[in-house]
C-alpha atoms as a PDB file:
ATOM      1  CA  UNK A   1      -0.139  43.259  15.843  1.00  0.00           C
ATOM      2  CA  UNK A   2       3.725  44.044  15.922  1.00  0.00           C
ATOM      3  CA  UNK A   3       4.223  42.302  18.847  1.00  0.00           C
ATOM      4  CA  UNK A   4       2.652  38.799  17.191  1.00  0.00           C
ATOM      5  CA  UNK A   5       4.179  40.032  14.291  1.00  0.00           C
ATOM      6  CA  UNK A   6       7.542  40.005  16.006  1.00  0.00           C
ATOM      7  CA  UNK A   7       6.964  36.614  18.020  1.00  0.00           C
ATOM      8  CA  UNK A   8       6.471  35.039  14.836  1.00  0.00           C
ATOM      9  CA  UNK A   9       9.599  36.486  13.145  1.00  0.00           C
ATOM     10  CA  UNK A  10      11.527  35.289  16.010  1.00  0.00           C
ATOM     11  CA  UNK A  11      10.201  31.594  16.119  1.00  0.00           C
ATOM     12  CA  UNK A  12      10.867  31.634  12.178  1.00  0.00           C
ATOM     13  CA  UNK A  13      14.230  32.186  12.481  1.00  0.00           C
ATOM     14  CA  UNK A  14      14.789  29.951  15.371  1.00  0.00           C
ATOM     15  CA  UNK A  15      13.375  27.359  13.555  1.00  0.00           C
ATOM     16  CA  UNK A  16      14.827  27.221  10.081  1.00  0.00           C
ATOM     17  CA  UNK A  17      18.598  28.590  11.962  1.00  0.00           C
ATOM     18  CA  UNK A  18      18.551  31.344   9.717  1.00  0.00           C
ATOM     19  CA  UNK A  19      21.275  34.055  10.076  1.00  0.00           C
ATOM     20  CA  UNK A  20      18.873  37.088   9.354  1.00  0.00           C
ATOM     21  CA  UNK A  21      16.258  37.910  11.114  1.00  0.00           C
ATOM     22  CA  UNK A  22      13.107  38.885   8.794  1.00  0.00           C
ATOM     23  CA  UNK A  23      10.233  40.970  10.281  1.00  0.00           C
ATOM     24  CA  UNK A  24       7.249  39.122   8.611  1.00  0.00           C
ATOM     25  CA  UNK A  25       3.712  39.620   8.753  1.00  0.00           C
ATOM     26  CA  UNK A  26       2.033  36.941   8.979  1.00  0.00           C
ATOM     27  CA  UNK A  27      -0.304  37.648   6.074  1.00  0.00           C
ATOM     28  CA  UNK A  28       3.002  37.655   3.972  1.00  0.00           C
ATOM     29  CA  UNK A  29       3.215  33.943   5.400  1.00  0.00           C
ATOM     30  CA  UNK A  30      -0.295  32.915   4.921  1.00  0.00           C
ATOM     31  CA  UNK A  31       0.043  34.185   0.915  1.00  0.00           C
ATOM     32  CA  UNK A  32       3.759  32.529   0.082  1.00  0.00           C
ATOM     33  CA  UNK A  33       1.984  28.838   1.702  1.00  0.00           C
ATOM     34  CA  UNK A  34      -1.007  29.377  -0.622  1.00  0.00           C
ATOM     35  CA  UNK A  35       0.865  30.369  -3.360  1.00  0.00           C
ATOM     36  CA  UNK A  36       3.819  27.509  -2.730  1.00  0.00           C
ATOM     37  CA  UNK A  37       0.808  25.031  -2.590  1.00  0.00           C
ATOM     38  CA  UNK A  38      -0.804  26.265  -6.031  1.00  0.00           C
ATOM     39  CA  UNK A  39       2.861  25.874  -7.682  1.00  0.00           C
ATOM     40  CA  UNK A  40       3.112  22.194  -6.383  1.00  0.00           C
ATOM     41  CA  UNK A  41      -0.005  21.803  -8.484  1.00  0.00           C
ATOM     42  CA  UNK A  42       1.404  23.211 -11.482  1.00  0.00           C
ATOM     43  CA  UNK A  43       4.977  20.891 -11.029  1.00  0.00           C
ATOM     44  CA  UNK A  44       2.790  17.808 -10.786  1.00  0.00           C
ATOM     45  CA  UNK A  45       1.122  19.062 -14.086  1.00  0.00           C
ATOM     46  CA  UNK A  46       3.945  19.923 -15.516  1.00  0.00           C
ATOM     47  CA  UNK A  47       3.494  23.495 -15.556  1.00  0.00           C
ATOM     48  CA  UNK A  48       6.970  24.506 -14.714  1.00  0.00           C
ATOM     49  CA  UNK A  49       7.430  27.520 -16.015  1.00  0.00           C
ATOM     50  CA  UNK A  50       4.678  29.320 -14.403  1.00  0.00           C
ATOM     51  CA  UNK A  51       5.758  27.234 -10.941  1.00  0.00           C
ATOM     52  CA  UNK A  52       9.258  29.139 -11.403  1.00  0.00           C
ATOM     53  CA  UNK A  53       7.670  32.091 -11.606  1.00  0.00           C
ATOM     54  CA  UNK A  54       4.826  32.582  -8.635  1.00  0.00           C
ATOM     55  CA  UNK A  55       7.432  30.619  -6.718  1.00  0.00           C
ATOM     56  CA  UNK A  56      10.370  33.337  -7.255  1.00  0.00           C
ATOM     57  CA  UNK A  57       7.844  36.050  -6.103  1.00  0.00           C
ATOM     58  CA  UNK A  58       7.595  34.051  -2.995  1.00  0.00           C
ATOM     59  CA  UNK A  59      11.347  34.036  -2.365  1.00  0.00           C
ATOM     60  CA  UNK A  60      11.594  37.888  -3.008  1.00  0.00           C
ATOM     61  CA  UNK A  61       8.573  38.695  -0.635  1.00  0.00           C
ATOM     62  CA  UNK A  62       9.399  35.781   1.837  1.00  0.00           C
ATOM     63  CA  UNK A  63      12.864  34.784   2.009  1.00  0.00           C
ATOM     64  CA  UNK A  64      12.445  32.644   5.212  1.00  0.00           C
ATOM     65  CA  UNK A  65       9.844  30.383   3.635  1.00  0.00           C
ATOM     66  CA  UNK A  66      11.823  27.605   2.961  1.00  0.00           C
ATOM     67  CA  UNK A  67       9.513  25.393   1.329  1.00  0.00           C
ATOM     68  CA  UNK A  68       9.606  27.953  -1.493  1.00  0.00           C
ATOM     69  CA  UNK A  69      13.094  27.277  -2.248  1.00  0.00           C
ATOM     70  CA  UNK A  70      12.653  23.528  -2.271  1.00  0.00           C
ATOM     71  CA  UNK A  71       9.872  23.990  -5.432  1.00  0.00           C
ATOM     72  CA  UNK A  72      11.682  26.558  -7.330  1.00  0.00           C
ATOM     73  CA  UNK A  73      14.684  24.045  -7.415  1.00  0.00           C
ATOM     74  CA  UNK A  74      11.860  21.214  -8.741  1.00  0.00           C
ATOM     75  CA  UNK A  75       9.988  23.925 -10.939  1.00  0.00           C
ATOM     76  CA  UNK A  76      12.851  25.860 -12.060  1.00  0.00           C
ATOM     77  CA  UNK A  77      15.158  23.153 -12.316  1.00  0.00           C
ATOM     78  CA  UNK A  78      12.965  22.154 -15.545  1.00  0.00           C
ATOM     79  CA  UNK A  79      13.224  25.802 -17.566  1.00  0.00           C
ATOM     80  CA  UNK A  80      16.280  26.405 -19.176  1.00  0.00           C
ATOM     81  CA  UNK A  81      15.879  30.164 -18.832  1.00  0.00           C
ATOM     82  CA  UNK A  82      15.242  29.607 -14.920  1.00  0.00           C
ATOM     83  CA  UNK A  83      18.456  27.591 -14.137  1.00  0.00           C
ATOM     84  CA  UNK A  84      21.590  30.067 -13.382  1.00  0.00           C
ATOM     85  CA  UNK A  85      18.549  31.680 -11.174  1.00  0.00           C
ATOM     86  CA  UNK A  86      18.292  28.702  -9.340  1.00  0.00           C
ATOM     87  CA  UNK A  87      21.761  28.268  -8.705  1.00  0.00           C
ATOM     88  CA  UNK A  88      22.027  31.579  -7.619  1.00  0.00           C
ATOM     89  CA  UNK A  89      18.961  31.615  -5.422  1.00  0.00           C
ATOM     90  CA  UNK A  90      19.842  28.390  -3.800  1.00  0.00           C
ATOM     91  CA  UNK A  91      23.181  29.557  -2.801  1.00  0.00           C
ATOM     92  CA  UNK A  92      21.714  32.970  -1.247  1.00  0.00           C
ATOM     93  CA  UNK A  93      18.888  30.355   0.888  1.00  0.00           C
ATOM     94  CA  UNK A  94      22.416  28.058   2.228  1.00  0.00           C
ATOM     95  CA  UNK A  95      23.330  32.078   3.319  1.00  0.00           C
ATOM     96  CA  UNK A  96      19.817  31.918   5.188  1.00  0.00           C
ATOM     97  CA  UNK A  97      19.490  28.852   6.410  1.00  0.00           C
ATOM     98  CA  UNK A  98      22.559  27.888   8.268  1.00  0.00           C
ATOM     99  CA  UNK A  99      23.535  23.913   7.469  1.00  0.00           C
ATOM    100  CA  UNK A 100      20.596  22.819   5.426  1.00  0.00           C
ATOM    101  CA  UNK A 101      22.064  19.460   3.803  1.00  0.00           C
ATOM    102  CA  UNK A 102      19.220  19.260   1.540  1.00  0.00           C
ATOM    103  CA  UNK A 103      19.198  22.612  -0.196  1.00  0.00           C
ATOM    104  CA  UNK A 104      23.059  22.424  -0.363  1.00  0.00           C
ATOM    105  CA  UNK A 105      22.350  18.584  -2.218  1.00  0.00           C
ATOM    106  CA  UNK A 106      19.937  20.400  -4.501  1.00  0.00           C
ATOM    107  CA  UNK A 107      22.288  22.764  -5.153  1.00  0.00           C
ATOM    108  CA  UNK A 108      24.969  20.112  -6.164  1.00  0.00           C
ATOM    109  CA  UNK A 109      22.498  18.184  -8.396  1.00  0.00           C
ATOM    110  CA  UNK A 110      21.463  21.291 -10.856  1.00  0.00           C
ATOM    111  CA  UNK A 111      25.147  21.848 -10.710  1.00  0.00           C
ATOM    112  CA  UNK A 112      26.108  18.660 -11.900  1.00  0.00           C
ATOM    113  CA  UNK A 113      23.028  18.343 -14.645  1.00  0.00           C
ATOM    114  CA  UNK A 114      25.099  21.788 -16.007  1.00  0.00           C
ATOM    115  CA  UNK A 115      28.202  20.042 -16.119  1.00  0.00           C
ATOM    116  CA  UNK A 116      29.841  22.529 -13.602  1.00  0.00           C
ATOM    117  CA  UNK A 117      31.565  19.699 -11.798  1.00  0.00           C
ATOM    118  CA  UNK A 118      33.903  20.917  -9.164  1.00  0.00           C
ATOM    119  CA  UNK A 119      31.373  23.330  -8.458  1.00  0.00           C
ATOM    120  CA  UNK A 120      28.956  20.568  -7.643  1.00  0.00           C
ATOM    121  CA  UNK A 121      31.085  18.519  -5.471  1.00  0.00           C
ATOM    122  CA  UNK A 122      31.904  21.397  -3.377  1.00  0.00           C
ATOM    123  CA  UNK A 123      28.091  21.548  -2.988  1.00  0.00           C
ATOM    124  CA  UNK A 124      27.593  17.828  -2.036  1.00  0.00           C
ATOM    125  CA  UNK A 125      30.498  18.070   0.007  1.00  0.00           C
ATOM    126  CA  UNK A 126      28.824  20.699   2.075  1.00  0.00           C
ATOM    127  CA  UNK A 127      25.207  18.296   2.102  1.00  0.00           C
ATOM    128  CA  UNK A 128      27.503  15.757   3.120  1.00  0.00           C
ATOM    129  CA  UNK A 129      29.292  18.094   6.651  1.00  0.00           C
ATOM    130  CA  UNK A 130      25.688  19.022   6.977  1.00  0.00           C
ATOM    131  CA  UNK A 131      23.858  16.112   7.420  1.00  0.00           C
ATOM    132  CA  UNK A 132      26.604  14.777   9.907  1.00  0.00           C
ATOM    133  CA  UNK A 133      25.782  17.819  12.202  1.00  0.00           C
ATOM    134  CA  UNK A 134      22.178  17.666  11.279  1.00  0.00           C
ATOM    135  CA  UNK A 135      21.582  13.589  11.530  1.00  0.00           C
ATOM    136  CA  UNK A 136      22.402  10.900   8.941  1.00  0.00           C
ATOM    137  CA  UNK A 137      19.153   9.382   9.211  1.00  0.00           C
ATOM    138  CA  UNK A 138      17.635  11.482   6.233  1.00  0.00           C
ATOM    139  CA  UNK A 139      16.495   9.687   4.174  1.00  0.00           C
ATOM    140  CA  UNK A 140      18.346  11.294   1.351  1.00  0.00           C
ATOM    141  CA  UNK A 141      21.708  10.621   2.850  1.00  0.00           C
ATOM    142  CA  UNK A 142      23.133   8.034   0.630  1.00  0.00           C
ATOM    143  CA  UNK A 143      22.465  10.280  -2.425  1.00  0.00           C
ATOM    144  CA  UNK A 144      24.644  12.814  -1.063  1.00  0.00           C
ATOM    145  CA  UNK A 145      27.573  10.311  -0.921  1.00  0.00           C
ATOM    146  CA  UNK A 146      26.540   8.686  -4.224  1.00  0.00           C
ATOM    147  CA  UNK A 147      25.610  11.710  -6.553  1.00  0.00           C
ATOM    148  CA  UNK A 148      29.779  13.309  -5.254  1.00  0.00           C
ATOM    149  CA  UNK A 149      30.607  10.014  -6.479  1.00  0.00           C
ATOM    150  CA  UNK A 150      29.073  10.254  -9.604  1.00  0.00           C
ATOM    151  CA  UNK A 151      30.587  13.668 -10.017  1.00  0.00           C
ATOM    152  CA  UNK A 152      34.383  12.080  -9.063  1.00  0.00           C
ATOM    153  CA  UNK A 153      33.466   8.952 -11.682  1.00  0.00           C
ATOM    154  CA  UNK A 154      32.764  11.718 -14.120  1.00  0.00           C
ATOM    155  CA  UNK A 155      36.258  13.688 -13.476  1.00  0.00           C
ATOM    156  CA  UNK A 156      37.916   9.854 -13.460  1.00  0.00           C
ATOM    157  CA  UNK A 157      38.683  10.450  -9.718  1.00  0.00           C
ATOM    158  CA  UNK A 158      37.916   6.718  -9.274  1.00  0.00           C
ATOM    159  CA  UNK A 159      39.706   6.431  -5.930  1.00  0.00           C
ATOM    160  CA  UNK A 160      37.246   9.378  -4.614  1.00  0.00           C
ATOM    161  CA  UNK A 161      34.647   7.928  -5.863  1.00  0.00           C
ATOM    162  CA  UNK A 162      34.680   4.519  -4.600  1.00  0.00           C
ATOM    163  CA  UNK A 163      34.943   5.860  -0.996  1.00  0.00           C
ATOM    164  CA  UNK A 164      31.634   7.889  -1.644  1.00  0.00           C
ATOM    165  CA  UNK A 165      29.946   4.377  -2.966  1.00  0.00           C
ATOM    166  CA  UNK A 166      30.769   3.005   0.316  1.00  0.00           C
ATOM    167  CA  UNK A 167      29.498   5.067   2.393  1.00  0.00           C
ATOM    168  CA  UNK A 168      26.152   5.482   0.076  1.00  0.00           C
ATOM    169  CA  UNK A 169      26.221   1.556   0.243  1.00  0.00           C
ATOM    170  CA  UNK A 170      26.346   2.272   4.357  1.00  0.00           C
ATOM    171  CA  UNK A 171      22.900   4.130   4.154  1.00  0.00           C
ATOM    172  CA  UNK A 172      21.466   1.995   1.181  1.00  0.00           C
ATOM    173  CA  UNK A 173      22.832  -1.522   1.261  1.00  0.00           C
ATOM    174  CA  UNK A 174      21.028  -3.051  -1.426  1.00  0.00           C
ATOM    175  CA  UNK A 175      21.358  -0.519  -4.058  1.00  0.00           C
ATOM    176  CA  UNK A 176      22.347  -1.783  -7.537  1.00  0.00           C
ATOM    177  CA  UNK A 177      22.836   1.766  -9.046  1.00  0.00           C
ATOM    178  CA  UNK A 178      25.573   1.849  -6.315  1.00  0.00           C
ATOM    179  CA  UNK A 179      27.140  -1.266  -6.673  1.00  0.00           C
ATOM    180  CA  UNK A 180      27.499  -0.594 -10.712  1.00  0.00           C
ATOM    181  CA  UNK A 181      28.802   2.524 -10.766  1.00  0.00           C
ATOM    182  CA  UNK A 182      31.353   1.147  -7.807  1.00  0.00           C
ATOM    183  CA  UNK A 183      31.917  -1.702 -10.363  1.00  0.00           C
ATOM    184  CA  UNK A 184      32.910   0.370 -12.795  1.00  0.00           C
ATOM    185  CA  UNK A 185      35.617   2.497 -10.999  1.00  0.00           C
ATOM    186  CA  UNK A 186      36.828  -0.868  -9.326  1.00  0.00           C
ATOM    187  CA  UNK A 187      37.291  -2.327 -13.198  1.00  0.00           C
ATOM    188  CA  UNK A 188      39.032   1.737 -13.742  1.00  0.00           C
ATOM    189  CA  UNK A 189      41.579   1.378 -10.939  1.00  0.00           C
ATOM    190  CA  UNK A 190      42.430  -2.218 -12.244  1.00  0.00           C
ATOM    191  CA  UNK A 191      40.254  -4.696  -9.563  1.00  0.00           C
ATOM    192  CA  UNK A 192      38.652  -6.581 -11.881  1.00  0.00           C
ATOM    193  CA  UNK A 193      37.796  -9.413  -9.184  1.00  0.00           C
ATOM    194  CA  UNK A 194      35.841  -6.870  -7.140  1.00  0.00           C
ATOM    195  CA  UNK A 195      34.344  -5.136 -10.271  1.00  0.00           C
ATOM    196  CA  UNK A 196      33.068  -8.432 -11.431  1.00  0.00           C
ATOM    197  CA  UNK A 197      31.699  -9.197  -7.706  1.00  0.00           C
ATOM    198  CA  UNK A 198      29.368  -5.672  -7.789  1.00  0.00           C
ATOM    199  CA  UNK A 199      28.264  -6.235 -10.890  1.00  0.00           C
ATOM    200  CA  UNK A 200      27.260  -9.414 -10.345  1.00  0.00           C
ATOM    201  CA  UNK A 201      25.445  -8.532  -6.912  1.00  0.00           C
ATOM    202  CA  UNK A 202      24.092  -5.481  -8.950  1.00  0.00           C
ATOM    203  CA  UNK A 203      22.355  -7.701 -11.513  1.00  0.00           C
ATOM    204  CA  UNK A 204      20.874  -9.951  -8.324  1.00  0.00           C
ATOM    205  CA  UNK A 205      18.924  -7.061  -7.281  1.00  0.00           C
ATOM    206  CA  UNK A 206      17.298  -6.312 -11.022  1.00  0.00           C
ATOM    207  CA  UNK A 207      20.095  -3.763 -12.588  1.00  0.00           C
ATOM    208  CA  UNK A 208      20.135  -5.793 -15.986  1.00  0.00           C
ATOM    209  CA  UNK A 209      22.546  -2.911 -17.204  1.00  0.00           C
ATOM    210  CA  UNK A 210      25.192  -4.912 -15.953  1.00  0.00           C
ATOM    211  CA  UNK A 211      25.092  -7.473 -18.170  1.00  0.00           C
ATOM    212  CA  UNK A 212      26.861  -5.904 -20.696  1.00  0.00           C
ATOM    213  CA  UNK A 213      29.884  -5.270 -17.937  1.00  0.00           C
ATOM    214  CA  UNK A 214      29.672  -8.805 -17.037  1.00  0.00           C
ATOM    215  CA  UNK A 215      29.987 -10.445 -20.475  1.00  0.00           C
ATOM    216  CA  UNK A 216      32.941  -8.026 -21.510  1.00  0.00           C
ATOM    217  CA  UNK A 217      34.912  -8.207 -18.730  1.00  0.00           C
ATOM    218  CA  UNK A 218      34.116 -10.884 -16.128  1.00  0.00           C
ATOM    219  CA  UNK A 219      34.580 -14.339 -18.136  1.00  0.00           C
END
């Protein structure tokens, strides 16, 4: 039994490139997947608060289970009282699981929904290093680039930003949400003519929010 017990440890933390290596039973395993699939139940009813909780037990008992981390950033995420917990347990799973762009772009979005700004583009910035090491063909890639944009928009780093809209445009071409927000710092840093032109092509693909941009400023 310690010597499956230690086989599995070891192919855990191959797998998810953690730093630490955990001696798990595998009954510990078995219970945090049963329990992680009960609380994606509860988030899909809307039952956050008791997702947060089951799901932080998980975490505490099974730190390598990295699904568990995922949820309690959904569940948690929701609760008020949950969120500085999810910050913090996030950034202790990035100490786990070496390069993980997604958990490091979770990270950056609860950050940003707090308003801790800088905080949350160090976070993206890290998705962002990650994902080149780990593959850019996730397909959350483009949010990386586009939610440190919205986070430079917000801090009127408009220059910043419109490089991060390019390069989400690179992994979503046909995004409107991309193309008005890039509008926007465009019309900020005084290019009205390409402002005008991603609004316009942001409208052609069904953003009618840019209407109100286009009648103002691009007669």
């Amino acid at each position: 039994m310690k010597f499956f017990s230690l086989i599995f440890c070891l192919f855990i933390s191959f797998f998810s490139s953690a730093q630490q290596i955990f001696d798990l039973d595998p009954e510990v395993r078995e219970n945090s997947i049963e329990i992680n699939n009960a609380a994606v139940l509860m988030i899909s009813d809307g039952n956050y608060e008791m997702a947060a909780r089951i799901l932080e037990k998980v975490i505490e008992d099974d730190p390598s289970f990295h699904p568990a981390y995922l949820n309690f950033y959904r569940a948690g995420g929701q609760v008020q009282s949950k969120k500085e917990k999810v910050i913090q347990t996030l950034r202790a799973g990035l100490l786990i699981f070496e390069e993980d762009d997604e958990m490091a772009y979770y990270l950056g979005n609860i950050l940003q929904r707090e308003k801790r700004i800088e905080e949350a583009i160090t976070a993206y910035s890290d998705a962002i290093r990650y994902s080149k090491i780990n593959g850019e063909e996730f397909e959350l890639v483009w949010a990386y680039h586009f939610n440190r944009g919205n986070c430079y928009l917000k801090s009127s780093q408009h220059d910043k930003a419109i490089i991060d809209y390019n390069n989400a445009l690179k992994h979503s071409p046909s995004n409107a949400d991309i193309l008005t927000n890039r509008g926007f710092c465009y019309y900020k840093v005084k290019n009205n003519v390409q402002a005008c032109e991603d609004w316009k092509e942001a409208k052609r693909l069904g953003n009618t929010q840019t209407d109100k941009y286009l009648q103002s400023f691009c007669k």
